[in-house]
N, C-alpha and C. Protein backbone atom coordinates (compact mmCIF):
# COMPACT_ATOMS: atom_id res chain seq x y z
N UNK A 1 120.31 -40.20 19.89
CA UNK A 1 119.42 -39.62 20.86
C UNK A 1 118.07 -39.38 20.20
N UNK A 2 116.90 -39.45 20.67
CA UNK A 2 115.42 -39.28 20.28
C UNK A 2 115.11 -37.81 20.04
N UNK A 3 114.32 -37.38 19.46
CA UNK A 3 114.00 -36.08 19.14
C UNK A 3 113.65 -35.27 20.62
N UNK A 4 114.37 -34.39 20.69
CA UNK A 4 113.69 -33.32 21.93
C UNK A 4 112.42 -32.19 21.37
N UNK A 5 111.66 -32.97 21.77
CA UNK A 5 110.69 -31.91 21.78
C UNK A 5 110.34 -30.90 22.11
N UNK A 6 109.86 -29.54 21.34
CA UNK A 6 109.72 -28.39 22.72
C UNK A 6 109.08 -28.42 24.27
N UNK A 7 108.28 -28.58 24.12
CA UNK A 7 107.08 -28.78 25.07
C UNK A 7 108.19 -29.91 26.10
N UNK A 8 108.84 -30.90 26.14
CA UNK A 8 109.21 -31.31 27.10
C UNK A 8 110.62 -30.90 27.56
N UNK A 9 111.24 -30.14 26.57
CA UNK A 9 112.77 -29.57 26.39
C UNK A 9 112.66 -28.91 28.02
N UNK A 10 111.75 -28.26 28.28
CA UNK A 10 111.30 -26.83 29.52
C UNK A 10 111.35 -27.65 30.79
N UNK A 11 112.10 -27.29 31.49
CA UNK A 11 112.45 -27.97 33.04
C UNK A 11 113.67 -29.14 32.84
N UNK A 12 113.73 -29.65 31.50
CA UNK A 12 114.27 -30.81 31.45
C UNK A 12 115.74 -31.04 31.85
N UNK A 13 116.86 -31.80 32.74
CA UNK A 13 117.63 -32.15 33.18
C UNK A 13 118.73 -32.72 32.15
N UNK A 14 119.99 -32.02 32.73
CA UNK A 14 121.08 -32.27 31.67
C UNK A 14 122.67 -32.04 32.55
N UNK A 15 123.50 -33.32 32.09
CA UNK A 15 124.47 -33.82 32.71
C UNK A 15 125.62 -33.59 31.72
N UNK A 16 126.35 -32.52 32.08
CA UNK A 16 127.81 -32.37 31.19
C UNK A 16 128.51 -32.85 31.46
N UNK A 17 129.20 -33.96 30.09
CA UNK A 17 130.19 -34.62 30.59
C UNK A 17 131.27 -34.50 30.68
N UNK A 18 132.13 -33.39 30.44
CA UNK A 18 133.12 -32.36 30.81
C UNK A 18 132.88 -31.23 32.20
N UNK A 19 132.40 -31.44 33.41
CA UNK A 19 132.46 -30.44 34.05
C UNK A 19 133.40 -29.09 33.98
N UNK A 20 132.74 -27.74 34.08
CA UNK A 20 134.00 -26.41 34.07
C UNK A 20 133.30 -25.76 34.96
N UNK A 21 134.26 -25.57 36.54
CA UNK A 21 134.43 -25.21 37.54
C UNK A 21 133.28 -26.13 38.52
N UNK A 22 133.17 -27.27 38.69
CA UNK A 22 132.33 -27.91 39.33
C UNK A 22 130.87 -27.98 38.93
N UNK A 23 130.79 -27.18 37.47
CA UNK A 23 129.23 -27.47 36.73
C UNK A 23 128.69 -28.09 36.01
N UNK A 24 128.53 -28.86 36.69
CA UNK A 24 128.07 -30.61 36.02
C UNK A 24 126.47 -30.60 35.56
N UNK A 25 125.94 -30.40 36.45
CA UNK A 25 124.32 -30.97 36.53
C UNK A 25 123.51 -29.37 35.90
N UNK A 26 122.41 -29.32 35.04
CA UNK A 26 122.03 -28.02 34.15
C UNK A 26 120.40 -28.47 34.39
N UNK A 27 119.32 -27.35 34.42
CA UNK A 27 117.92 -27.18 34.35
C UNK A 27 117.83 -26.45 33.35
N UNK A 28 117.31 -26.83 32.42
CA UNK A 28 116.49 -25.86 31.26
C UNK A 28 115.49 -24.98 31.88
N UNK A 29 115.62 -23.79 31.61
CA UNK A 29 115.00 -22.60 32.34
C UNK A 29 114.55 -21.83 31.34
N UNK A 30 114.79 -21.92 30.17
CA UNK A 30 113.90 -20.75 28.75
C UNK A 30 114.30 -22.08 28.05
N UNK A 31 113.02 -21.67 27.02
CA UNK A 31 113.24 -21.95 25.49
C UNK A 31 112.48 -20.96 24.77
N UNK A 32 113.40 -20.67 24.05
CA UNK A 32 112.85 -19.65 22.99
C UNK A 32 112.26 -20.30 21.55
N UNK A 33 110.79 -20.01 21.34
CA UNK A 33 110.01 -20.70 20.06
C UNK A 33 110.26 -19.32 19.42
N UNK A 34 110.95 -19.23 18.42
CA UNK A 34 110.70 -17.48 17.76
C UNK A 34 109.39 -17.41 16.43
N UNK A 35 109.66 -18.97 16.14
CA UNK A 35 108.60 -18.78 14.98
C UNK A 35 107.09 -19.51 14.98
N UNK A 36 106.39 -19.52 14.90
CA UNK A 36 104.52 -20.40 14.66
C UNK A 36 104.79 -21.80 14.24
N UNK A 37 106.21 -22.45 14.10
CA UNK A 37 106.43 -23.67 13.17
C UNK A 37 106.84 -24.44 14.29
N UNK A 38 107.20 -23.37 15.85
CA UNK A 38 107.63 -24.50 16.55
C UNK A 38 108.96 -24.74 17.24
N UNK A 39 109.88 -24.30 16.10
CA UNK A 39 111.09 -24.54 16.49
C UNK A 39 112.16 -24.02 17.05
N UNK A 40 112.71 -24.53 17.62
CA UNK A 40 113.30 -24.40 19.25
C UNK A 40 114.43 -23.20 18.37
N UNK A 41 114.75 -22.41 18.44
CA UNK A 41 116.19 -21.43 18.54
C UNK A 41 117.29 -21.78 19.74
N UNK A 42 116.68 -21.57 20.42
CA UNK A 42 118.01 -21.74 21.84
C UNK A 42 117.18 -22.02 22.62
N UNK A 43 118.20 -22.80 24.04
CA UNK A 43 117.83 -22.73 25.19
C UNK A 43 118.79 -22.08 26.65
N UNK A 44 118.05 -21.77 27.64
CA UNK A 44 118.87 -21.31 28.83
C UNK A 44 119.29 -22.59 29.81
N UNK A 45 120.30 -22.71 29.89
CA UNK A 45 120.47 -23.68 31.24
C UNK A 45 121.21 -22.80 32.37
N UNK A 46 120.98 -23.01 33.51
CA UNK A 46 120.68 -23.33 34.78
C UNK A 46 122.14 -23.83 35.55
N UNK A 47 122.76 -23.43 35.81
CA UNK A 47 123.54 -24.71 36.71
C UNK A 47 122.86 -25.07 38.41
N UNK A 48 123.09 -26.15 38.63
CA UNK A 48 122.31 -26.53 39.85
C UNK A 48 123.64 -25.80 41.20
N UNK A 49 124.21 -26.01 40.90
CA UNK A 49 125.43 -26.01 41.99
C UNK A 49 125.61 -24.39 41.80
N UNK A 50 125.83 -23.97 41.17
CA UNK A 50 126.27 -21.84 40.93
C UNK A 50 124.93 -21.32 41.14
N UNK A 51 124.15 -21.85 39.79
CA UNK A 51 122.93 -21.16 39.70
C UNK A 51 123.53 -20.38 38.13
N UNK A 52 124.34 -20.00 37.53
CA UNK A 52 125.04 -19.64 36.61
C UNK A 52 124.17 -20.07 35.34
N UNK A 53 123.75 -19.08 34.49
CA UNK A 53 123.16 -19.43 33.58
C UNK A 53 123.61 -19.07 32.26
N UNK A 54 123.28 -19.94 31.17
CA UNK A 54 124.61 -19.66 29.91
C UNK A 54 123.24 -20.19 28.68
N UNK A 55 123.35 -19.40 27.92
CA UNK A 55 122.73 -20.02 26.63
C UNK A 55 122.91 -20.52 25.62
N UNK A 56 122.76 -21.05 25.08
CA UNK A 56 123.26 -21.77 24.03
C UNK A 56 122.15 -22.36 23.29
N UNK A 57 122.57 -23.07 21.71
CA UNK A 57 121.66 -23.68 20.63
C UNK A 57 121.53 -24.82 21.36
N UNK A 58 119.77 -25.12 20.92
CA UNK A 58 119.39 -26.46 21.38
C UNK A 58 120.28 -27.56 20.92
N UNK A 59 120.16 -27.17 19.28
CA UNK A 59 121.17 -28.61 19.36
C UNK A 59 122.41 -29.03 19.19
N UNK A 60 123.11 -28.09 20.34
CA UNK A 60 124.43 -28.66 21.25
C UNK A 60 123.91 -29.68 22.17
N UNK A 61 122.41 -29.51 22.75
CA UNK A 61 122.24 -30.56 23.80
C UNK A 61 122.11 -32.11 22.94
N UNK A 62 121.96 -32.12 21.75
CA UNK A 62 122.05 -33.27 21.45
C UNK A 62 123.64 -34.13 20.87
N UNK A 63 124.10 -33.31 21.01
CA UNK A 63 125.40 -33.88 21.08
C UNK A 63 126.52 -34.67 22.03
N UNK A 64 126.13 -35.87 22.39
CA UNK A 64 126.01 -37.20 23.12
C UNK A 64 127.67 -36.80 23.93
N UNK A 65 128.41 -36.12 22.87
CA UNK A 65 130.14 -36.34 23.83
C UNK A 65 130.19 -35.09 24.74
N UNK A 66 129.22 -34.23 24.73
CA UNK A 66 128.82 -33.16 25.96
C UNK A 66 127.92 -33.18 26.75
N UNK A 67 126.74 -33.76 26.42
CA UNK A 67 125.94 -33.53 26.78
C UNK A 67 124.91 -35.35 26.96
N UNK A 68 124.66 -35.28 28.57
CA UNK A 68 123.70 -36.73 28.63
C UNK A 68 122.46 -36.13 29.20
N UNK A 69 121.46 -36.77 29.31
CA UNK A 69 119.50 -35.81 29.39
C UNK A 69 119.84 -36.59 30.53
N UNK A 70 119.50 -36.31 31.59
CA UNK A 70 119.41 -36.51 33.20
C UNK A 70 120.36 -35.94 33.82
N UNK A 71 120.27 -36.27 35.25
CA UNK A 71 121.57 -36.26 36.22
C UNK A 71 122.29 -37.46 36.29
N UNK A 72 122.92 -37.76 35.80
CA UNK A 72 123.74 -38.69 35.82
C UNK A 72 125.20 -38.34 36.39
């Protein structure tokens, strides 16, 4: 997967490929920059279908067997 950048991480769309309880499809809704260097700490997702929001380290989203960048 390509580097996620901060700046585009924010709004960005994300497809779990394990659904738990019908929550498939996720909106990035925070990212937290804590330091001047930039780098991402966590992010908030969103579920589209609950609205249910859960946080977690950014880079779980790059981990391809959970997680695909769109709605797919």
């Amino acid at each position: 997967m390509s580097t996620l950048h901060p700046k585009k991480l924010m709004l960005s769309k994300w497809t779990a490929v394990h659904p738990v309880a019908k929550q498939k499809h996720f909106l990035v809704t925070k990212v937290a920059l804590p330091d001047a260097e930039g780098r991402i700490e966590w992010v908030e997702l969103q579920a589209t279908y609950s609205g249910a929001v859960q946080r977690m380290a950014w880079r779980d989203l790059r981990d391809e067997t959970c997680w695909r960048q769109g709605w797919v």
